[in-house]
C-alpha atoms as a PDB file:
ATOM      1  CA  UNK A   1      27.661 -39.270  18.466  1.00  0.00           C
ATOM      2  CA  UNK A   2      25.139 -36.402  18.376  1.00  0.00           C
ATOM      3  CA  UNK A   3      26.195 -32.421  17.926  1.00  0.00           C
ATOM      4  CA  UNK A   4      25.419 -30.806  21.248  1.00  0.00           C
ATOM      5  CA  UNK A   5      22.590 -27.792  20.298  1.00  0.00           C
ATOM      6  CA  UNK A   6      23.971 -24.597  18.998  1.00  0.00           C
ATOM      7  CA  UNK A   7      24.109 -21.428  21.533  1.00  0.00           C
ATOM      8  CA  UNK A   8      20.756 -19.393  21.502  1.00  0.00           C
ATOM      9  CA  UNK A   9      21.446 -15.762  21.187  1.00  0.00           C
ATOM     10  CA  UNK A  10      18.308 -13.986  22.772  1.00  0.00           C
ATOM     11  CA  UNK A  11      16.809 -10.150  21.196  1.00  0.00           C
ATOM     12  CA  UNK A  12      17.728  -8.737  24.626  1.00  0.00           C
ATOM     13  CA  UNK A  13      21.106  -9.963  23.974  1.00  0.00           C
ATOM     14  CA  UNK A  14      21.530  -8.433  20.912  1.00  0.00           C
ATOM     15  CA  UNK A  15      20.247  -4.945  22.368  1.00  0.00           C
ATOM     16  CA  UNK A  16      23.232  -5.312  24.368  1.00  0.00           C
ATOM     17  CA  UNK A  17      25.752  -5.849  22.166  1.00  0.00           C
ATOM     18  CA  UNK A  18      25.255  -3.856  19.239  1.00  0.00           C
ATOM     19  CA  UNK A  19      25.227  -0.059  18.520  1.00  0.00           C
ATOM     20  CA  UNK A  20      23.154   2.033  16.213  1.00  0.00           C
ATOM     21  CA  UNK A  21      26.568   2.854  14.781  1.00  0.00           C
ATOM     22  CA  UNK A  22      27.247  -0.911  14.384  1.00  0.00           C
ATOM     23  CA  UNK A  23      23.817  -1.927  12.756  1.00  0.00           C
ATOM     24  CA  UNK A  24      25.069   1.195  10.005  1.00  0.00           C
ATOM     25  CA  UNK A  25      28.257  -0.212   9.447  1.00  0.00           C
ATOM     26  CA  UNK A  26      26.718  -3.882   9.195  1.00  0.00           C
ATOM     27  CA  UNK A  27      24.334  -3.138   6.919  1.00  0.00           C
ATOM     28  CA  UNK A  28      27.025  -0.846   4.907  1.00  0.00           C
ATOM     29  CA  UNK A  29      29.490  -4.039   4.765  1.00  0.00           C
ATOM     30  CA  UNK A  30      26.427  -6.359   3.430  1.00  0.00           C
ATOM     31  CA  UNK A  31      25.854  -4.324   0.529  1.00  0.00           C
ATOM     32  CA  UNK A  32      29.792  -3.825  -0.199  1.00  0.00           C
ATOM     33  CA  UNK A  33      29.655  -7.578  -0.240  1.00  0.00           C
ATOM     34  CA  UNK A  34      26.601  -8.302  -2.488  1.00  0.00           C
ATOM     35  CA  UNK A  35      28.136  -5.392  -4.991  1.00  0.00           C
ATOM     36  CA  UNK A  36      31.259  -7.591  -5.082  1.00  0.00           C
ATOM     37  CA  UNK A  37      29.545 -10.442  -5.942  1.00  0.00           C
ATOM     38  CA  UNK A  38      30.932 -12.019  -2.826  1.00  0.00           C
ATOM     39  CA  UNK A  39      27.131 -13.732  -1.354  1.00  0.00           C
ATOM     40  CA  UNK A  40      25.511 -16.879  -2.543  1.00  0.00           C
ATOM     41  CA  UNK A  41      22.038 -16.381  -2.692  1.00  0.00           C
ATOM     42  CA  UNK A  42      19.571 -19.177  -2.826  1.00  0.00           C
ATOM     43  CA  UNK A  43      16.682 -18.998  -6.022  1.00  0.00           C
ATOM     44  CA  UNK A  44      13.896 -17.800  -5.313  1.00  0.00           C
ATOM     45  CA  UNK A  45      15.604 -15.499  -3.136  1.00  0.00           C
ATOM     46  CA  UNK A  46      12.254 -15.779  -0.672  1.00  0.00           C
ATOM     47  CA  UNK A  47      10.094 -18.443   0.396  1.00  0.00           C
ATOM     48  CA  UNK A  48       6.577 -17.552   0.820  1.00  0.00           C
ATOM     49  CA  UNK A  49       3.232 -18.137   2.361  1.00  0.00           C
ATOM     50  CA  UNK A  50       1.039 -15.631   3.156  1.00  0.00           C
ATOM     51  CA  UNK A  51      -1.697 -15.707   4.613  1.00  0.00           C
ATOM     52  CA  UNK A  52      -2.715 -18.522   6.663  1.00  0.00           C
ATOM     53  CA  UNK A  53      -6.278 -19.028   7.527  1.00  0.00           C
ATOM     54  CA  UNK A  54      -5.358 -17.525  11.079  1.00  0.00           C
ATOM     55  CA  UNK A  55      -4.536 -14.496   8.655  1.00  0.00           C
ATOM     56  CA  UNK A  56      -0.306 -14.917   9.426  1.00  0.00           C
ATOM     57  CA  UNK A  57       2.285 -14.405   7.107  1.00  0.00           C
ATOM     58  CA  UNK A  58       5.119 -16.397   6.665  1.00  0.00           C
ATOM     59  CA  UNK A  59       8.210 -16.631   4.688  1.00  0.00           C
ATOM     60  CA  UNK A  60      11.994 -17.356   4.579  1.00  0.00           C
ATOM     61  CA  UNK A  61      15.037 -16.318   3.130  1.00  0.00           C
ATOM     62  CA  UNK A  62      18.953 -17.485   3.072  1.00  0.00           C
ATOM     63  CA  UNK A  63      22.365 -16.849   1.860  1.00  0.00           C
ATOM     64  CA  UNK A  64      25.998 -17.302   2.866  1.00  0.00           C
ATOM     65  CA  UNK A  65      27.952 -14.440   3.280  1.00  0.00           C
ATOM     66  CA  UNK A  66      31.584 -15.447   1.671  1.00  0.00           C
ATOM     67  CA  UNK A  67      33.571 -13.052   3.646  1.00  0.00           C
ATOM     68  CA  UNK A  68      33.449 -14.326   6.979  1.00  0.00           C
ATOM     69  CA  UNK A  69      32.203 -17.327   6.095  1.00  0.00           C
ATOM     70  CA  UNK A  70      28.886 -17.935   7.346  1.00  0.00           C
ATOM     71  CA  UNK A  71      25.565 -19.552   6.327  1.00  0.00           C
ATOM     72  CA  UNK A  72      22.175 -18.075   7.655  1.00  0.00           C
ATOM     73  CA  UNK A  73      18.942 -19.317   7.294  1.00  0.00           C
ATOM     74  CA  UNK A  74      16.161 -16.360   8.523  1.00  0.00           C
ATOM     75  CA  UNK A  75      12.853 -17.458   9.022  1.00  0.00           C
ATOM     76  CA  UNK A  76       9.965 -15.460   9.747  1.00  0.00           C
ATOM     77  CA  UNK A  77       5.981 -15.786  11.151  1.00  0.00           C
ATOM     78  CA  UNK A  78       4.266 -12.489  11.782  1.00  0.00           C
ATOM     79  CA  UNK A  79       0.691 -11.241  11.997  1.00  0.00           C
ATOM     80  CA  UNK A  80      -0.795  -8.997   8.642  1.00  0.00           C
ATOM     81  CA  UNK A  81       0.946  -5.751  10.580  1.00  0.00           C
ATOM     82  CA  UNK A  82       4.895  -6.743  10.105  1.00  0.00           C
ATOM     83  CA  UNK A  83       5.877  -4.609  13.011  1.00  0.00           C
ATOM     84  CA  UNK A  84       3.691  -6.561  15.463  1.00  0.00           C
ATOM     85  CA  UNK A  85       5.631  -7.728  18.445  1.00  0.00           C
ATOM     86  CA  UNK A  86       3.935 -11.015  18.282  1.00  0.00           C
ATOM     87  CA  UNK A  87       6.200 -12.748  15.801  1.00  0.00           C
ATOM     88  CA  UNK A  88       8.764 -14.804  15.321  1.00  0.00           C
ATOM     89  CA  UNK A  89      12.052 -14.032  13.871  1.00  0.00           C
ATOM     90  CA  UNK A  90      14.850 -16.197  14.117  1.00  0.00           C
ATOM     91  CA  UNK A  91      18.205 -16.642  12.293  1.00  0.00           C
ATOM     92  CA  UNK A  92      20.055 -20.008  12.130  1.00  0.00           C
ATOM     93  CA  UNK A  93      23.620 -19.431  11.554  1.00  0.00           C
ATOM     94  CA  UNK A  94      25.776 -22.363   9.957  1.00  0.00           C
ATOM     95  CA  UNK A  95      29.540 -23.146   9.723  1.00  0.00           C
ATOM     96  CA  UNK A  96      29.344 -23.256   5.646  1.00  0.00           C
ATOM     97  CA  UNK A  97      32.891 -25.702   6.065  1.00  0.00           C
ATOM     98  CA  UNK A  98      31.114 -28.292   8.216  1.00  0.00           C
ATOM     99  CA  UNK A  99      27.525 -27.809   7.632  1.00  0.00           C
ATOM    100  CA  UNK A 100      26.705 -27.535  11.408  1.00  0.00           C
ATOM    101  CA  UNK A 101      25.121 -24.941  13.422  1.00  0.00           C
ATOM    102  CA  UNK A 102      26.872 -22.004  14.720  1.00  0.00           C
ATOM    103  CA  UNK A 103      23.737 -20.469  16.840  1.00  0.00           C
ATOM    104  CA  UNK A 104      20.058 -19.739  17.005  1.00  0.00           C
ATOM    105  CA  UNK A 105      19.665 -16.006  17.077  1.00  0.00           C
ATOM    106  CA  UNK A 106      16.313 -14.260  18.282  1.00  0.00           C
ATOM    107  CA  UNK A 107      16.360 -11.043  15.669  1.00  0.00           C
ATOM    108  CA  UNK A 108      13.441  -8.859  16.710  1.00  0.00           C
ATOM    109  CA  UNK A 109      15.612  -6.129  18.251  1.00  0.00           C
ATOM    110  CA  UNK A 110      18.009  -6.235  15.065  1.00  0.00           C
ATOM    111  CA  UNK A 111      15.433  -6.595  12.556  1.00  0.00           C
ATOM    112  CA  UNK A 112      13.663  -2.674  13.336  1.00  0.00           C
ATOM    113  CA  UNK A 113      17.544  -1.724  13.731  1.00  0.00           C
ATOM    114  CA  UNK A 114      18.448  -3.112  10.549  1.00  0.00           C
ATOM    115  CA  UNK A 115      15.012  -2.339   8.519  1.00  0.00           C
ATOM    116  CA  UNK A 116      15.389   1.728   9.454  1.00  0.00           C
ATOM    117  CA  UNK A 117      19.011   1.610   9.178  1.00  0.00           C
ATOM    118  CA  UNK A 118      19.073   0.277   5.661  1.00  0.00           C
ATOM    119  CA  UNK A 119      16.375   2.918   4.626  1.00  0.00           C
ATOM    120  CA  UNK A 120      18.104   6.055   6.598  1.00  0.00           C
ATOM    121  CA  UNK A 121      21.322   5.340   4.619  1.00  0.00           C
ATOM    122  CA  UNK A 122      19.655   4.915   1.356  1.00  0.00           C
ATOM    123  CA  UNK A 123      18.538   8.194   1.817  1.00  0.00           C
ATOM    124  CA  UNK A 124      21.464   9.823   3.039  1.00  0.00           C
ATOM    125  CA  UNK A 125      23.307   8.673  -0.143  1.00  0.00           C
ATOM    126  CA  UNK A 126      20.606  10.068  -3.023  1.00  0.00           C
ATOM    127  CA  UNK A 127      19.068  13.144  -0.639  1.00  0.00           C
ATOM    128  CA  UNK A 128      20.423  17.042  -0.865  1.00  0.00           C
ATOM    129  CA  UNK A 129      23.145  18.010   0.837  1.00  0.00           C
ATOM    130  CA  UNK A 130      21.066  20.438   2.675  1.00  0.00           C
ATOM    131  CA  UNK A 131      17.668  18.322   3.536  1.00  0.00           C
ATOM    132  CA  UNK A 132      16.918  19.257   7.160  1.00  0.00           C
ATOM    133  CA  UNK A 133      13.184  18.764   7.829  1.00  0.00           C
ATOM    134  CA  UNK A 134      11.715  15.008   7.964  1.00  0.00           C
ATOM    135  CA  UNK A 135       8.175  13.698   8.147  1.00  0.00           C
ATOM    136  CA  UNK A 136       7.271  10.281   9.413  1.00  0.00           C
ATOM    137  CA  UNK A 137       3.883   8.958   8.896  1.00  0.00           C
ATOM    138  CA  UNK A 138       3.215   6.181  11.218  1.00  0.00           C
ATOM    139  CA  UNK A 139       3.993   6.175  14.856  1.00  0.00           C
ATOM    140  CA  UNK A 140       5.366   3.048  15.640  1.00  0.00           C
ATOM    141  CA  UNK A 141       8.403   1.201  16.487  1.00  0.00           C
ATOM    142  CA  UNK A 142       9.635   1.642  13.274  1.00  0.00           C
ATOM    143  CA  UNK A 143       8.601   5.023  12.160  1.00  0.00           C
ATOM    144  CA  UNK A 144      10.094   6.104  15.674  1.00  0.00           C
ATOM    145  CA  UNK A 145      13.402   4.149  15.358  1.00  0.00           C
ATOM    146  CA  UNK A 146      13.552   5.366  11.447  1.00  0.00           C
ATOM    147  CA  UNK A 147      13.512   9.461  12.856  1.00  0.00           C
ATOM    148  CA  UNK A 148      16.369   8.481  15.105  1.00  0.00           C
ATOM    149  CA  UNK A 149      18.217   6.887  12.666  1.00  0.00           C
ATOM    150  CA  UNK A 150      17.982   9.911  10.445  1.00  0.00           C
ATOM    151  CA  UNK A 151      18.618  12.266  13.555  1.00  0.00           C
ATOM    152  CA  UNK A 152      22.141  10.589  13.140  1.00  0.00           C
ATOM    153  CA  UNK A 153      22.668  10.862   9.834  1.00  0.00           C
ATOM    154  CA  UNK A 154      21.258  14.103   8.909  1.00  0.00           C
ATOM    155  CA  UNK A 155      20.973  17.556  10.404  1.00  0.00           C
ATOM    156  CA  UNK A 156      17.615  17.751  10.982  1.00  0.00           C
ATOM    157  CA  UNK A 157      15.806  21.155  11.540  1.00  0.00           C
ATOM    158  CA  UNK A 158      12.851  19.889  12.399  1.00  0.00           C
ATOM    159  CA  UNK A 159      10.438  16.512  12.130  1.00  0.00           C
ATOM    160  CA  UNK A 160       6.986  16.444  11.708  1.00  0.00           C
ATOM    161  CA  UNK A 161       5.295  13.191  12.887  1.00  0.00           C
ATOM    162  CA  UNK A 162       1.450  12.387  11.354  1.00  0.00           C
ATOM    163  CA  UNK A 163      -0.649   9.269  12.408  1.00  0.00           C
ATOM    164  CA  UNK A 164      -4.092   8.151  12.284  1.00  0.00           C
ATOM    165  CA  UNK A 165      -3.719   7.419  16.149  1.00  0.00           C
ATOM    166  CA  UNK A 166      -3.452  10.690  17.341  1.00  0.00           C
ATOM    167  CA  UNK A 167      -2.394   9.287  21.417  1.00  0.00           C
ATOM    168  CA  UNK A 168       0.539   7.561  19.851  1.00  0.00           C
ATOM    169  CA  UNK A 169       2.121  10.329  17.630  1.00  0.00           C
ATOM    170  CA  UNK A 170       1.785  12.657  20.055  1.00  0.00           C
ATOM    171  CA  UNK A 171       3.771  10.482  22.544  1.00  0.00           C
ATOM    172  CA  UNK A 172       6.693   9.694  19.785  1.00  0.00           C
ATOM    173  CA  UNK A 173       6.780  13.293  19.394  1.00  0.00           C
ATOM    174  CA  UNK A 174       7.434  14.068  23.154  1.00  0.00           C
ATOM    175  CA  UNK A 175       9.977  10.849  23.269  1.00  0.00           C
ATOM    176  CA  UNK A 176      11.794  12.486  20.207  1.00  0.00           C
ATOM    177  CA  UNK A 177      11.878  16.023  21.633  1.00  0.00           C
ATOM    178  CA  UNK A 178      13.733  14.802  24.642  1.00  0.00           C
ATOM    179  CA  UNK A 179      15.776  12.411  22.439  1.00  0.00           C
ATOM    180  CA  UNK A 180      17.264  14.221  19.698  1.00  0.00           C
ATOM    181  CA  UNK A 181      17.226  18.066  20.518  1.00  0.00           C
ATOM    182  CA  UNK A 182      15.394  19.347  17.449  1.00  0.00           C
ATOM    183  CA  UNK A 183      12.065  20.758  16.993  1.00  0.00           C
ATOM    184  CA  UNK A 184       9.757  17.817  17.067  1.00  0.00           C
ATOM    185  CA  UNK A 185       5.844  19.181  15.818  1.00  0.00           C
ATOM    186  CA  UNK A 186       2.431  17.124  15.339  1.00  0.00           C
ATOM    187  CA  UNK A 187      -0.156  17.117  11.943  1.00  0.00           C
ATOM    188  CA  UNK A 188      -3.285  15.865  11.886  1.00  0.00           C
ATOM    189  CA  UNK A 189      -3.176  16.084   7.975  1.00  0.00           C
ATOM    190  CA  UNK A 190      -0.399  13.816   5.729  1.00  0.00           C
ATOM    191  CA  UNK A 191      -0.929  15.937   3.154  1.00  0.00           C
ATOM    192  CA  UNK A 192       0.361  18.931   4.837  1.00  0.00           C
ATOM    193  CA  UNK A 193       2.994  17.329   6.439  1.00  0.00           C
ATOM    194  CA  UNK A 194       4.528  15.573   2.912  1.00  0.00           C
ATOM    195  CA  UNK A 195       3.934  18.878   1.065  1.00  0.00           C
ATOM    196  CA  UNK A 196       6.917  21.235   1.501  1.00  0.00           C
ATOM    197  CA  UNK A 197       9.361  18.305   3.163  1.00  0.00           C
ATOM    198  CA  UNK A 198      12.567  17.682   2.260  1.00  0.00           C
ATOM    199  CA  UNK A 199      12.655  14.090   3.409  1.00  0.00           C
ATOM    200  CA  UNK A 200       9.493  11.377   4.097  1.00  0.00           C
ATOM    201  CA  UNK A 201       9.701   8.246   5.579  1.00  0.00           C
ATOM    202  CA  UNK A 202       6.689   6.133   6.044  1.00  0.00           C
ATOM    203  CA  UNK A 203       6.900   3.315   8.332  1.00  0.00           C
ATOM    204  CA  UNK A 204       2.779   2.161   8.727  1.00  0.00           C
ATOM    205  CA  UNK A 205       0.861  -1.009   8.203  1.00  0.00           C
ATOM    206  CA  UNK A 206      -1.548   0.026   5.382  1.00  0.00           C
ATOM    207  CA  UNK A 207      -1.617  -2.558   1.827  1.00  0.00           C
ATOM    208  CA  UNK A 208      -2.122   0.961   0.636  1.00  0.00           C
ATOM    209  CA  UNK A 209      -1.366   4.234  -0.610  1.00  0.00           C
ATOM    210  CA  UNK A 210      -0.277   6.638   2.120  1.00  0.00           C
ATOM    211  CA  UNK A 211       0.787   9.279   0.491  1.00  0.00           C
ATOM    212  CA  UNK A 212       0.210  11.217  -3.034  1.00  0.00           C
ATOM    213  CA  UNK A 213       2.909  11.794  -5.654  1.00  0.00           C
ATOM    214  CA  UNK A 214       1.218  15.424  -6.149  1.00  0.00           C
ATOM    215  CA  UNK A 215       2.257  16.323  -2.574  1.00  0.00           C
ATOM    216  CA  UNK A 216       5.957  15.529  -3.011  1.00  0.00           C
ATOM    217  CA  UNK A 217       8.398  18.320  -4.084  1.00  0.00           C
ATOM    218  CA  UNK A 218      10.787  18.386  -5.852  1.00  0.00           C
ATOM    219  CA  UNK A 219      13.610  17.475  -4.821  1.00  0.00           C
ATOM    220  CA  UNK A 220      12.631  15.726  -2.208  1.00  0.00           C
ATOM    221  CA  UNK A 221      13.603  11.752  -0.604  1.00  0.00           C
ATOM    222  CA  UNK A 222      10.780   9.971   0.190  1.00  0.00           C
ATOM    223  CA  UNK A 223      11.927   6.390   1.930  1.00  0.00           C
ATOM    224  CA  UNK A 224       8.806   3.621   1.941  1.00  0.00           C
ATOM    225  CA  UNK A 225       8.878   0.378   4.743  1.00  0.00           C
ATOM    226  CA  UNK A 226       5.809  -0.686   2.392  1.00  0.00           C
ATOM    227  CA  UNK A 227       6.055  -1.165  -1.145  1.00  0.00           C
ATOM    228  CA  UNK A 228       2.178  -0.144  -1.023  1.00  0.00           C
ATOM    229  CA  UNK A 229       2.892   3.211   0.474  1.00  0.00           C
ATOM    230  CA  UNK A 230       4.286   5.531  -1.675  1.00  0.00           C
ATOM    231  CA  UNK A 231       1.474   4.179  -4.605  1.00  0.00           C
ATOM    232  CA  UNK A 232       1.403   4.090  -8.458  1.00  0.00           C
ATOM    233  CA  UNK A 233       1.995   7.254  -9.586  1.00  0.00           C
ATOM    234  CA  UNK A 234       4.770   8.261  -7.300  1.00  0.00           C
ATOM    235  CA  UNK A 235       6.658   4.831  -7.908  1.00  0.00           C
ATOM    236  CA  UNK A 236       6.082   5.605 -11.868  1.00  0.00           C
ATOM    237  CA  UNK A 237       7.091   9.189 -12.001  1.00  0.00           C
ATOM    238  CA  UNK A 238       9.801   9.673  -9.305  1.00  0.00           C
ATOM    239  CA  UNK A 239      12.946  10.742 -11.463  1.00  0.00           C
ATOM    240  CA  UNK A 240      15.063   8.478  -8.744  1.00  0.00           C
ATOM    241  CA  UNK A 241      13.697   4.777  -8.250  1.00  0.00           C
ATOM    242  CA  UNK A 242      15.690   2.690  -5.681  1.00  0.00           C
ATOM    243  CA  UNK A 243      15.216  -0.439  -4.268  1.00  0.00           C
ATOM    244  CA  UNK A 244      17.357  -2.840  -1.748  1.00  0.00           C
ATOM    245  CA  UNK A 245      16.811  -6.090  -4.419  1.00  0.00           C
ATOM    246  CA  UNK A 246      14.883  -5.350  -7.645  1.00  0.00           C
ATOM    247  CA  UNK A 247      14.989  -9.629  -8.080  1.00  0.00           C
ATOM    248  CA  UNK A 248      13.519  -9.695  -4.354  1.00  0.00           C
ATOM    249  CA  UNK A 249      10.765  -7.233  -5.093  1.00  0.00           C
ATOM    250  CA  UNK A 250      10.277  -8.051  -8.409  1.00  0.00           C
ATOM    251  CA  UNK A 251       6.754  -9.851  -7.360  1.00  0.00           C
ATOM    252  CA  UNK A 252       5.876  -7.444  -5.022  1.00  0.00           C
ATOM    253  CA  UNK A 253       6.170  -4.932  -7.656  1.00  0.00           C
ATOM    254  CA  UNK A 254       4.383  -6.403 -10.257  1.00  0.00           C
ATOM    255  CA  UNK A 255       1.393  -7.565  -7.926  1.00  0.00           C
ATOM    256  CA  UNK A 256       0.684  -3.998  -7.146  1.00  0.00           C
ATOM    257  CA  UNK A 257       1.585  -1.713  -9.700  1.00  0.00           C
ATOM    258  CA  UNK A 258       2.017  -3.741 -12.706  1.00  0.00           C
ATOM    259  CA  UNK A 259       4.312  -5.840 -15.311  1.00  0.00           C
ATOM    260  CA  UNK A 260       5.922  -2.597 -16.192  1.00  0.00           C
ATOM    261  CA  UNK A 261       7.117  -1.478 -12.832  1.00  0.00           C
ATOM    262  CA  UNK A 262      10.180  -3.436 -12.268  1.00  0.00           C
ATOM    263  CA  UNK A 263      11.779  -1.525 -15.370  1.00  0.00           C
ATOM    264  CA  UNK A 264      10.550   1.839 -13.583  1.00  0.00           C
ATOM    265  CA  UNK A 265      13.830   1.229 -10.825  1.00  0.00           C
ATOM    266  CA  UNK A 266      17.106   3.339 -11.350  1.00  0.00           C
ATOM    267  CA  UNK A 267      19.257   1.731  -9.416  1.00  0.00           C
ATOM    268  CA  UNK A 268      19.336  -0.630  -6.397  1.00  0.00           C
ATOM    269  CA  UNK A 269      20.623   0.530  -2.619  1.00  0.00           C
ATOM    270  CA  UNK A 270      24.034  -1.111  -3.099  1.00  0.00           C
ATOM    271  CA  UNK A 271      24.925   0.600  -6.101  1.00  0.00           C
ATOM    272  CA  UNK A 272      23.996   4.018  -5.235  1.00  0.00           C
ATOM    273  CA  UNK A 273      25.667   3.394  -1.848  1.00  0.00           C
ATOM    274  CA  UNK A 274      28.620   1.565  -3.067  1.00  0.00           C
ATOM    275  CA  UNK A 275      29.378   4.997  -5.251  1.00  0.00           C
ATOM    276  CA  UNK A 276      28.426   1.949  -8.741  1.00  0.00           C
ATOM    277  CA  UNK A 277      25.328   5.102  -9.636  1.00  0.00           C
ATOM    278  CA  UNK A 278      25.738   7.519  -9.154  1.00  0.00           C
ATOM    279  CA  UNK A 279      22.014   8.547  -7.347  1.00  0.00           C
ATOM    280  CA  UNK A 280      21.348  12.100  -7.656  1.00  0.00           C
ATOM    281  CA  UNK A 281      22.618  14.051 -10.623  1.00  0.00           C
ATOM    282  CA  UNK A 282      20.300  17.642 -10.265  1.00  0.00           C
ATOM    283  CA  UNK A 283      19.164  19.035  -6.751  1.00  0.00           C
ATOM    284  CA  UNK A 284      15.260  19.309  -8.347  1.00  0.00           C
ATOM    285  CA  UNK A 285      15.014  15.302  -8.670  1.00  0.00           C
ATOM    286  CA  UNK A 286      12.426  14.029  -6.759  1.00  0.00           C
ATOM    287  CA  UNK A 287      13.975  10.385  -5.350  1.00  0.00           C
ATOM    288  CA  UNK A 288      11.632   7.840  -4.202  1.00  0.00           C
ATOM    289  CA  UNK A 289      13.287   4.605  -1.998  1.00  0.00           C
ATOM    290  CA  UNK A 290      11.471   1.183  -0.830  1.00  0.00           C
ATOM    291  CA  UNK A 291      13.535  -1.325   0.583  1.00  0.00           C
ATOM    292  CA  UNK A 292      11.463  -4.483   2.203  1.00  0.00           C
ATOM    293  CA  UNK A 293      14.917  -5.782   3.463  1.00  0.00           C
ATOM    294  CA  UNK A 294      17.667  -8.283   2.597  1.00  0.00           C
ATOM    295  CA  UNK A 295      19.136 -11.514   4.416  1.00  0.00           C
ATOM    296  CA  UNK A 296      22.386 -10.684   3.880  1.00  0.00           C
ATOM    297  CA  UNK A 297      21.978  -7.869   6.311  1.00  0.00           C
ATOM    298  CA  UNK A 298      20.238  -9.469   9.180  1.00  0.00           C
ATOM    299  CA  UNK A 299      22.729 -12.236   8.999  1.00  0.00           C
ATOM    300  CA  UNK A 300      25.749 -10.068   9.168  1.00  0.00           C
ATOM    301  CA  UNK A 301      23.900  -8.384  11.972  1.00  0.00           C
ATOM    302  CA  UNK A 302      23.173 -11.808  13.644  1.00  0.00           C
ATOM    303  CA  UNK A 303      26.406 -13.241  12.953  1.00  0.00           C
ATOM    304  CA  UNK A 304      27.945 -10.101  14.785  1.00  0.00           C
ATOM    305  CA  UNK A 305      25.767 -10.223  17.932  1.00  0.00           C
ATOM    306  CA  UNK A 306      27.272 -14.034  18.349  1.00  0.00           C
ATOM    307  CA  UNK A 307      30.399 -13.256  17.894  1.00  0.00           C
ATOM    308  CA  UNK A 308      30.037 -10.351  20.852  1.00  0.00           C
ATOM    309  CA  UNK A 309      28.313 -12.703  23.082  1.00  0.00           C
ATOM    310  CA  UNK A 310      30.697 -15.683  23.091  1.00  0.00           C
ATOM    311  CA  UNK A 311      33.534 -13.490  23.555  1.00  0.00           C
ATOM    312  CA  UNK A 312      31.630 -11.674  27.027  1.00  0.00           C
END
């Protein structure tokens, strides 16, 4: 007798069911977990091929999450720019008790959710007390989802959005003026808009360098999507060097800046978040953050949006 086909979970869905404040506490929960050794992960943590002759990258990572129990398996096709809407992004959730499928769940709402969430509270945890101007570079889906996400989590003065497309930024910044209620301003130059900030996030497509450690201040929190964006000499001499896996972007690291730059992290996301470092010890530490994202947190995410829509 055949299993009838596991219950597909669509992105709209998900949109639906979740909150901004639930994608925080998700992702929160994840790293509590992984801190308490309480997920399974497989080795190598990521399965990858990239490119493909039609220039697509593809990979795919799993885990099971102890706690409630579950099993995901999240698999991934997108083009060269990761936040292109012409992907695929997909979570299979398992019963890890009987080895059969729980749901198909559609994650490209939860994954730009998840992806800025993750970074925002990263940030929140190592920044000063009193950071209150941002500046995102990029003007996309996530560089305009990350300045929301630290609109919540921070009290922002003021954010400064920079892009090379100068019709998109200056749309963001309009959206984000009506959104969040704080002075929202435009710069043509990065450098201008990095230098004197108390908190970066850059959320672009470039392979590389966006931004130059001689612009950063101290004390400052730059946050990175890319692990190509905040380049060498930033990632070397940041006094604060934190990363969502250092095993997961152990690679990553090494392809672009090096054998020596995995020992150049401080701590990982979990640990600083999880109160296990203790992030920033003086207010003049510069703190530099890349995350490229973890499975645990998308399947926690996924798992969640299930559980809301079978219930409805």
């Amino acid at each position: 007798m055949s299993n009838p086909p596991p219950p597909y979970v669509s992105a709209e869905q998900c949109r639906e069911v979740l909150t901004p404040l639930d994608v925080v506490e998700r992702v929160r929960t994840a790293l509590e977990w992984d801190a308490a050794g309480a997920i399974h992960w497989p080795q190598p943590r990521s399965l990858n091929i990239a490119p493909d002759k039609w220039g697509n990258d593809y990979h795919m990572k799993a885990c099971v999450l102890e706690e409630i129990p579950v099993a995901g398996l999240r698999i991934v096709s997108h083009p060269l720019d990761e936040s292109s809407p012409q992907c695929t992004r997909l979570i299979l959730l398992v019963d890890p008790a009987t080895a059969l499928p729980l749901a198909l769940v559609d994650e490209s709402w939860n994954y730009v959710q998840r992806t800025v969430a993750s970074i925002a509270m990263a940030a929140h945890s190592v920044a000063n007390p009193d950071a209150a101007n941002l500046t995102v570079v990029g003007a996309g889906r996530l560089a305009e989802t990350g300045a929301q996400y630290y609109a919540s989590l921070f009290d922002l003065d003021r954010v400064t959005v920079v892009s090379r497309t100068p019709a998109r930024r200056d749309a963001m910044a309009d959206r984000l003026r009506a959104e969040l209620g704080v002075e929202v301003v435009t710069q043509d130059s990065v450098r201008e808009a990095v230098e004197g900030a108390d908190l970066v996030l850059t959320a672009t497509s470039s392979s590389a360098a966006v931004i130059e450690e001689a612009w950063v201040k101290p004390g400052a929190t730059v946050a990175c999507v890319g692990t190509a964006e905040p380049g060498a000499a930033l990632v070397e001499r940041s006094d604060l060097f934190v990363v969502d896996s250092p095993d997961q972007l152990r690679k990553e690291l090494v392809e672009l800046y090096g054998a020596e730059a995995p020992g150049w992290i401080t701590a990982s996301v979990g640990e600083v978040v999880t109160g296990a470092h203790p992030g920033r010890t003086d207010p003049s530490q510069r703190a530099l953050i890349i995350t490229e994202g973890m499975a645990s947190q998308d399947i926690a995410l996924a798992y969640l949006a299930y559980q809301r829509v079978i219930a409805s």
